[in-house]
C-alpha atoms as a PDB file:
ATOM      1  CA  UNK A   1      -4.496   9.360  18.930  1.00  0.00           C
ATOM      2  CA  UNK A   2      -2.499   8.233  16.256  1.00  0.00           C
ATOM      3  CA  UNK A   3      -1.856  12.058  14.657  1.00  0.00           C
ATOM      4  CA  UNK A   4       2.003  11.308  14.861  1.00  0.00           C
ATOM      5  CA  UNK A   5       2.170   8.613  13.156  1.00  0.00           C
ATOM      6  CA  UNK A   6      -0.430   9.505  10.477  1.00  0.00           C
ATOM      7  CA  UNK A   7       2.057  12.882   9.498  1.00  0.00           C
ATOM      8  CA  UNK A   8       4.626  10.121   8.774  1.00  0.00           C
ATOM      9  CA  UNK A   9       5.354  10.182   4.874  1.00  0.00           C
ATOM     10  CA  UNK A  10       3.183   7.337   3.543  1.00  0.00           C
ATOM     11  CA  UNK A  11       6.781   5.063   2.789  1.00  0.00           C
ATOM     12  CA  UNK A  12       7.532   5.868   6.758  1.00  0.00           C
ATOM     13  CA  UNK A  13       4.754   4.633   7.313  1.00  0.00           C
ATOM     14  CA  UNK A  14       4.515   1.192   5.367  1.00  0.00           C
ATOM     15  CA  UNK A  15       7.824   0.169   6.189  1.00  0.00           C
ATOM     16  CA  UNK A  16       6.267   0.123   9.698  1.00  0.00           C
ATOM     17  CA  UNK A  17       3.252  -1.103   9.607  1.00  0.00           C
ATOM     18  CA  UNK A  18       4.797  -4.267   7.048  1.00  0.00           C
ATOM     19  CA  UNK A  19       7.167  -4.729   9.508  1.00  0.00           C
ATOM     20  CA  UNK A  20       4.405  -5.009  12.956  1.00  0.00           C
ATOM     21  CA  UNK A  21       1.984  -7.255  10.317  1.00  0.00           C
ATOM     22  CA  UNK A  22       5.135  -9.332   9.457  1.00  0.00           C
ATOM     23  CA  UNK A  23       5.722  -9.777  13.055  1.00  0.00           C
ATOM     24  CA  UNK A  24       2.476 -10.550  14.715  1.00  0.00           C
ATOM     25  CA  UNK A  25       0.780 -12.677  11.845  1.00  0.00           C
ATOM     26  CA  UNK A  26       4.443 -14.772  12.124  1.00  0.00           C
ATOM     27  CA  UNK A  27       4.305 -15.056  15.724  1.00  0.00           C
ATOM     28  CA  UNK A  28       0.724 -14.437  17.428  1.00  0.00           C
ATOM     29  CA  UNK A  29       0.391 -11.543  19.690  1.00  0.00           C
ATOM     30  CA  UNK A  30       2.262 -12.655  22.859  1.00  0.00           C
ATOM     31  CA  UNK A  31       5.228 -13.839  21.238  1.00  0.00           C
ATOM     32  CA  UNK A  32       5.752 -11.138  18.582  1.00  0.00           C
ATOM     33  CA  UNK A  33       8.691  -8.876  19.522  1.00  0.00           C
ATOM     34  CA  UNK A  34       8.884  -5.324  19.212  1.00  0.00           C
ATOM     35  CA  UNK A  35      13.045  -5.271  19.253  1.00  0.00           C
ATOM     36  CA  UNK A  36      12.104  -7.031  15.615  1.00  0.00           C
ATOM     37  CA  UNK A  37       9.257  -4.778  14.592  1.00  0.00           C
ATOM     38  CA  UNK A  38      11.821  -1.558  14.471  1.00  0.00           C
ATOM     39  CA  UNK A  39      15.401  -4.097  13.801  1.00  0.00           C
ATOM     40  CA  UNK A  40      12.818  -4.612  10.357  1.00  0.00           C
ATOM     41  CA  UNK A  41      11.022  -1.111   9.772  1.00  0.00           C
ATOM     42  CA  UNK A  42      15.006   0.338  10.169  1.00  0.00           C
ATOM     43  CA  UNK A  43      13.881   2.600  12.851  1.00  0.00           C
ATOM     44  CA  UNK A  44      14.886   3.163  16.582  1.00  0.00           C
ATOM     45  CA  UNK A  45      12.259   1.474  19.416  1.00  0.00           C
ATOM     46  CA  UNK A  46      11.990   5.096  21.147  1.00  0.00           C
ATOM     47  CA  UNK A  47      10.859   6.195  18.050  1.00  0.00           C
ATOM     48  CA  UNK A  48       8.520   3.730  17.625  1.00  0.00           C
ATOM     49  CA  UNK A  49       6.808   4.422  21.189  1.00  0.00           C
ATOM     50  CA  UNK A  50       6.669   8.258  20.074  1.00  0.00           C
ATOM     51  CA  UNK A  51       4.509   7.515  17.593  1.00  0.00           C
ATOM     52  CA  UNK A  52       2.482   4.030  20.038  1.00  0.00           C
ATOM     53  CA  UNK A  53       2.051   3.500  23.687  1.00  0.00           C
ATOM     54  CA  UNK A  54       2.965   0.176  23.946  1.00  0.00           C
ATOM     55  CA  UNK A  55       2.625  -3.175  21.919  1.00  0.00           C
ATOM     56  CA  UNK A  56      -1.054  -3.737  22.024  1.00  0.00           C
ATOM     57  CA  UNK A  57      -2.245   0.272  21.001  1.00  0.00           C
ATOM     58  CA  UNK A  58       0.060  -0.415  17.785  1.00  0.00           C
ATOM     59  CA  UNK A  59      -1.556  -4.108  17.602  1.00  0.00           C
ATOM     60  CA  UNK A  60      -5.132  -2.490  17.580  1.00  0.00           C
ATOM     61  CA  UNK A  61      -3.880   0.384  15.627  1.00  0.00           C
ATOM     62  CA  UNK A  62      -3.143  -2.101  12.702  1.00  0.00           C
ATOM     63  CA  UNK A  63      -6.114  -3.947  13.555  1.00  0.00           C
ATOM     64  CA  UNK A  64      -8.027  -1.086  12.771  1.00  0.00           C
ATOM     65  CA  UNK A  65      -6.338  -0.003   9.850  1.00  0.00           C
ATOM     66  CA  UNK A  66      -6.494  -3.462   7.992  1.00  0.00           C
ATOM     67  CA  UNK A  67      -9.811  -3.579   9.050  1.00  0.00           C
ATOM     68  CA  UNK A  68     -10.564  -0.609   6.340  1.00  0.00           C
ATOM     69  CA  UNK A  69      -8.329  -1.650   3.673  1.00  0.00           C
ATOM     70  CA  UNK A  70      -9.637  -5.549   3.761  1.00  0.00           C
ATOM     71  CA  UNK A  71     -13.358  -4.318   4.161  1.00  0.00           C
ATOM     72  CA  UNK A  72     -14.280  -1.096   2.960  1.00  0.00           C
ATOM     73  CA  UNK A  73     -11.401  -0.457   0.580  1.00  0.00           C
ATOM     74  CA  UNK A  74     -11.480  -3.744  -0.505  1.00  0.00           C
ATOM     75  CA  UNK A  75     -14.070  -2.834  -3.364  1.00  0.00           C
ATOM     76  CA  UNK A  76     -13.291   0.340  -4.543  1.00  0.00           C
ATOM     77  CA  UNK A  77     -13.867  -0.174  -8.216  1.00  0.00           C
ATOM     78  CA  UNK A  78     -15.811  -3.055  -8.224  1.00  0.00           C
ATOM     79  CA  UNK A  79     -18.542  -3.690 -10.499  1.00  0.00           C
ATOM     80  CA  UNK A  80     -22.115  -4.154  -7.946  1.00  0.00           C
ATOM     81  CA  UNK A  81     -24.308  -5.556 -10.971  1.00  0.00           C
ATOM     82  CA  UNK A  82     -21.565  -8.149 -12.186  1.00  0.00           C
ATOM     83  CA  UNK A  83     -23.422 -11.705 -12.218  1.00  0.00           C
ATOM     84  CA  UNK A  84     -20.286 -13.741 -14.234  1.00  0.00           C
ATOM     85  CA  UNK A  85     -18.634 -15.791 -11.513  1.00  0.00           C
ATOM     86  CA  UNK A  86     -15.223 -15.419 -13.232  1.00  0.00           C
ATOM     87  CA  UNK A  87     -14.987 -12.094 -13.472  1.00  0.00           C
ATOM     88  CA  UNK A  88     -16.467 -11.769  -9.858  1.00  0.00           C
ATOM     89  CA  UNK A  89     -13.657 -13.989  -8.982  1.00  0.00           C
ATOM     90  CA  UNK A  90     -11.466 -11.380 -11.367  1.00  0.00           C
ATOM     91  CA  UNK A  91     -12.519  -8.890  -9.395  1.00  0.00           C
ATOM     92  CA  UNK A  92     -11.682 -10.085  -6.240  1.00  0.00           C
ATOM     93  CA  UNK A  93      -8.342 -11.628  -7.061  1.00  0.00           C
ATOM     94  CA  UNK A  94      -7.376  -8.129  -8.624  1.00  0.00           C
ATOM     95  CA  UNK A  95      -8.565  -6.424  -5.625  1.00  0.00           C
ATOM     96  CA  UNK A  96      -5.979  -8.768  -3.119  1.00  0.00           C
ATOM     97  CA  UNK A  97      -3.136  -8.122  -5.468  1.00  0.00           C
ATOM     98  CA  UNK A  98      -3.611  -4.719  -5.638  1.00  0.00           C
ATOM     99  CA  UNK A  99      -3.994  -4.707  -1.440  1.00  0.00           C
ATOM    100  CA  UNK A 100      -1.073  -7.348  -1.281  1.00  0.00           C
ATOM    101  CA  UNK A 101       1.430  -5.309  -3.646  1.00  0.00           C
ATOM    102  CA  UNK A 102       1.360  -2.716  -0.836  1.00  0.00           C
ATOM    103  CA  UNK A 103       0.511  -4.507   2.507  1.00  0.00           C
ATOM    104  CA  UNK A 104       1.977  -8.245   1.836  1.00  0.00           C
ATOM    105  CA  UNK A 105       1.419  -9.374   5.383  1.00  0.00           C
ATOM    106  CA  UNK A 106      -1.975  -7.977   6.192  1.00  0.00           C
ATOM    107  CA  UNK A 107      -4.208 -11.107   4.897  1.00  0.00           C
ATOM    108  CA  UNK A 108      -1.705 -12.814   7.228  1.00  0.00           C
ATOM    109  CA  UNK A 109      -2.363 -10.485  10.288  1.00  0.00           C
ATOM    110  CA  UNK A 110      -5.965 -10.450   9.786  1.00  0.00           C
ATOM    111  CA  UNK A 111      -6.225 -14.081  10.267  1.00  0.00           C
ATOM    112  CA  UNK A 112      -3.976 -14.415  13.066  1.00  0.00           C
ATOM    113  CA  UNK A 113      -5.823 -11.736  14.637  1.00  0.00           C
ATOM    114  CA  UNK A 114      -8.996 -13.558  14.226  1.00  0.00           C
ATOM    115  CA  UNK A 115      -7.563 -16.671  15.947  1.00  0.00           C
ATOM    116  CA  UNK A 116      -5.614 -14.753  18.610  1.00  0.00           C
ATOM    117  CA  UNK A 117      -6.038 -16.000  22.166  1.00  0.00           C
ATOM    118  CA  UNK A 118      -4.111 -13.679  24.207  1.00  0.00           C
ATOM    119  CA  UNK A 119      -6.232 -12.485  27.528  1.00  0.00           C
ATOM    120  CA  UNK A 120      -4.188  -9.486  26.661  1.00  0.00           C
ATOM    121  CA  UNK A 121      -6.068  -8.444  23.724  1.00  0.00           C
ATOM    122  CA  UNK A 122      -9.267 -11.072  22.858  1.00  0.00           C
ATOM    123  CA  UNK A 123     -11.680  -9.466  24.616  1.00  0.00           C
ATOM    124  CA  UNK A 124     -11.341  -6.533  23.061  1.00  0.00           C
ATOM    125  CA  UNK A 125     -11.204  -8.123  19.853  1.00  0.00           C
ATOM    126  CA  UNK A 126     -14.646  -9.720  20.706  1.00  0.00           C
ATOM    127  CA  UNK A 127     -16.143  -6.781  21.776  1.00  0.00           C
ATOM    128  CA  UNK A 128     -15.224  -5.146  18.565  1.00  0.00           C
ATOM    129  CA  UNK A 129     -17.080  -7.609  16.552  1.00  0.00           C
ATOM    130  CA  UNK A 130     -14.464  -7.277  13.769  1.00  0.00           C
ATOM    131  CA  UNK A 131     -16.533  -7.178   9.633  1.00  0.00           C
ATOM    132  CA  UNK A 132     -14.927 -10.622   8.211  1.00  0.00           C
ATOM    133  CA  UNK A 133     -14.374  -9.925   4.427  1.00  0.00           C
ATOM    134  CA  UNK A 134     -15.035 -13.622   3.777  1.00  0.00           C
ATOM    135  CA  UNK A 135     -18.734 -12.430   5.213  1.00  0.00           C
ATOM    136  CA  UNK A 136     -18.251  -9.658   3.012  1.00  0.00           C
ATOM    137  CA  UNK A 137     -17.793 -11.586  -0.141  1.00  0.00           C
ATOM    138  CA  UNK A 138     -20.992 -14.297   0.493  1.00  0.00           C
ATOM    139  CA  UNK A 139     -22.873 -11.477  -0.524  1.00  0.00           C
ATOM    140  CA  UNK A 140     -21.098 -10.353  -3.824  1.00  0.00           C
ATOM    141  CA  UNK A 141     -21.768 -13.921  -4.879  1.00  0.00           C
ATOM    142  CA  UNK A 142     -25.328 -13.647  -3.884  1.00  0.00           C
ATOM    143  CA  UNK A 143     -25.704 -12.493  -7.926  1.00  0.00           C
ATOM    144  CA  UNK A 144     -23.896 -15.009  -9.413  1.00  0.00           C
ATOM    145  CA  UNK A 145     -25.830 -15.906 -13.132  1.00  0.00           C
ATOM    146  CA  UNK A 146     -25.958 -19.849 -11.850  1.00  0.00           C
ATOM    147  CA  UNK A 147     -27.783 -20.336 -15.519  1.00  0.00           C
ATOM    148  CA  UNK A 148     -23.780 -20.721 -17.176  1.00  0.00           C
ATOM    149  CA  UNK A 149     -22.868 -23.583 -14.760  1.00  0.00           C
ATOM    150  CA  UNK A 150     -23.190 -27.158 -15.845  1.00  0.00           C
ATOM    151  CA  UNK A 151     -26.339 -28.892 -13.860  1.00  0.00           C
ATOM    152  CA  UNK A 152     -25.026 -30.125 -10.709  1.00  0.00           C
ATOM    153  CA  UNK A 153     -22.771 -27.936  -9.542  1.00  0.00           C
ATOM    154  CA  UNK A 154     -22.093 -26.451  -6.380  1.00  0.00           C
ATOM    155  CA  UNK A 155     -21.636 -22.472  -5.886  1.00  0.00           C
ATOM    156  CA  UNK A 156     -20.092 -23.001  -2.700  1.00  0.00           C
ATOM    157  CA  UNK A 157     -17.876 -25.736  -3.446  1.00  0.00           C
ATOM    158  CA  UNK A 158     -17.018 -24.103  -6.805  1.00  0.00           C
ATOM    159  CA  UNK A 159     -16.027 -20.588  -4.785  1.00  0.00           C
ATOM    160  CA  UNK A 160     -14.014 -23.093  -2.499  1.00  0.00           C
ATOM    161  CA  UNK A 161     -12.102 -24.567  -5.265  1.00  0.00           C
ATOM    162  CA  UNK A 162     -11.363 -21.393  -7.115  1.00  0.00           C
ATOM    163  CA  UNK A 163     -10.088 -19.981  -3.541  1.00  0.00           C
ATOM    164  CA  UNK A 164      -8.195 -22.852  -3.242  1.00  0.00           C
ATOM    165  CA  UNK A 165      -6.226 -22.595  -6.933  1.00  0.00           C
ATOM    166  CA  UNK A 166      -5.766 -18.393  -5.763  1.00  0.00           C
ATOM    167  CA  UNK A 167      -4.824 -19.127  -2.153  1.00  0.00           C
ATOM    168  CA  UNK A 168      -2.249 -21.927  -3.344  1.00  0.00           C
ATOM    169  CA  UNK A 169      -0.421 -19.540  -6.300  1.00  0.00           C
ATOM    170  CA  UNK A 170      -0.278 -16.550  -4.118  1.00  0.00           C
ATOM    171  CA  UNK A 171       1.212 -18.761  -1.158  1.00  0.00           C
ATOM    172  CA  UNK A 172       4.022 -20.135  -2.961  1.00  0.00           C
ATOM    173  CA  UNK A 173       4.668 -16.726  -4.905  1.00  0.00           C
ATOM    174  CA  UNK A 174       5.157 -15.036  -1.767  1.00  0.00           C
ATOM    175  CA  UNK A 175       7.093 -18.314  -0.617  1.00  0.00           C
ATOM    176  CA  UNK A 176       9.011 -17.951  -3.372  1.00  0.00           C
ATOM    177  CA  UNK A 177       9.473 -14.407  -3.140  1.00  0.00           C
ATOM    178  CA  UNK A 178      11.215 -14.549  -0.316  1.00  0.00           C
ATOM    179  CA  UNK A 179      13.576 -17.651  -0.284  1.00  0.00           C
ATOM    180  CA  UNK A 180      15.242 -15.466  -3.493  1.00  0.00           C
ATOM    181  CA  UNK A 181      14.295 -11.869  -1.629  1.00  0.00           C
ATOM    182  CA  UNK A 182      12.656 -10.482  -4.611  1.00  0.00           C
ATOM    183  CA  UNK A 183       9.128  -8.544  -5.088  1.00  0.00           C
ATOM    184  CA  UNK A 184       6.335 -10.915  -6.157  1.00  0.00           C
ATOM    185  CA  UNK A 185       5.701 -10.393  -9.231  1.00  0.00           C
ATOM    186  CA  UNK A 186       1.947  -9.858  -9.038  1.00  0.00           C
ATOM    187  CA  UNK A 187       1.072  -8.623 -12.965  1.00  0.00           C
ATOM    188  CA  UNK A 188       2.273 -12.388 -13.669  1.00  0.00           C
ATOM    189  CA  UNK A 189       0.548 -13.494 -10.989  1.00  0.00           C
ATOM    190  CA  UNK A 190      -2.483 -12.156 -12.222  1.00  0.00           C
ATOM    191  CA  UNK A 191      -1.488 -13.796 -15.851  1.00  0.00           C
ATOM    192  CA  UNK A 192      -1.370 -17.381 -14.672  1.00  0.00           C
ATOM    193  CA  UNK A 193      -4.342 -17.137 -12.090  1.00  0.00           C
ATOM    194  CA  UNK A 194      -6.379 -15.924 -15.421  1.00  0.00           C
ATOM    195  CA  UNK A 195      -4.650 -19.171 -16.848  1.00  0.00           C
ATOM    196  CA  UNK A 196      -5.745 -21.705 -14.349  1.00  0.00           C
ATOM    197  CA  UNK A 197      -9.550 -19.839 -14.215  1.00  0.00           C
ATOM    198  CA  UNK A 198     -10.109 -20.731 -17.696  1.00  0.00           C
ATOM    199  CA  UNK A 199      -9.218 -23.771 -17.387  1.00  0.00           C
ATOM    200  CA  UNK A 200     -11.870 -24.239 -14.243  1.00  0.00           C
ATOM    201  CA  UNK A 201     -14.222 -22.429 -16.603  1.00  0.00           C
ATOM    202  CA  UNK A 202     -14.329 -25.088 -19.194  1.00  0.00           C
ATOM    203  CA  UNK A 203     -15.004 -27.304 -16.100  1.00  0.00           C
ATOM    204  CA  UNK A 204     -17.787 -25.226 -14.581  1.00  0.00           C
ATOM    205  CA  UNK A 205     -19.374 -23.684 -17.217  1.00  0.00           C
ATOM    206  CA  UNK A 206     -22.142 -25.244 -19.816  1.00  0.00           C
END
């Protein structure tokens, strides 16, 4: 079905597929506009219905495609039989950099996706019963070594807080990003997210 588009040179077809994630995760299905999907990819809209139908096969088109990437390609390369929390949490955070630095929006989409309430396109999205990395990542944890935390604490509430510190850096790095319209740097994001984890570390651990 999607043939066309897939014989697209692979910067083709990023510049696309940023540009529809940009536009629905900003905006919610209904309201996202194609006229800004190709004024942003720096294509023609004919061109972009040669390669999609309409609106909602592209939507489920990049549905399916982050889908993969968040889920299955998600952890290529990581370590099953790691028990250290920290570098699980390495792991991961390397993982979403090395997804973000080519797909910035698709964390975005995903979630917007998840909440989307369009008649349009929710059932099908239910029917599909969509893998959820954060179900995904309950399980990596599963091994966590709990015998190097101090007595008391919480896994949970420890993952929370750790995703909390991540989630907040990469936020305002990609906030930042874009008020100066620059690439986020993401090896020095990496550098002071490795930072902030020793810090919890000497909080966390015995």
């Amino acid at each position: 079905m999607y043939d066309k588009f897939l014989s697209l040179e692979p910067d083709k077809q990023e510049k696309i597929i940023n540009a529809a994630m940009k536009e629905f995760a900003e905006k919610g299905y209904t309201q996202a506009s194609t006229n800004e999907i190709v004024r942003e990819a720096g294509i023609s809209k004919g061109l972009l219905f040669h390669y999609f139908s309409n609106k909602k096969q592209l939507f489920f088109f990049l549905h399916d495609y982050a889908l993969e990437i968040a889920t299955d390609k998600f952890y290529d390369g990581f370590d099953p039989d790691e028990n250290d929390f920290f570098m699980i949490i390495r792991q991961i955070t390397m993982a979403k950099l090395k997804i973000l630095s080519k797909y910035p929006e698709i964390f975005n989409f995903l979630e917007q996706a998840y909440e989307e309430t369009s008649p349009e396109v929710k059932p099908e999205l239910e029917k599909r019963n969509a893998k959820v990395i954060r179900s995904n990542l309950r399980k990596i944890f599963e091994k966590t070594d709990l015998s190097k935390f101090k007595e008391g604490i919480d896994l949970q509430k420890a993952i929370s807080m750790v995703s909390w510190v991540s989630e907040g850096m990469l936020n305002e790095a990609i906030k930042k990003a874009k008020a100066l319209k620059q690439r986020v740097d993401y090896a020095r994001l990496l550098t002071d997210f490795e930072a902030y984890a020793g810090i919890l570390k000497e909080c966390l651990y015995k």
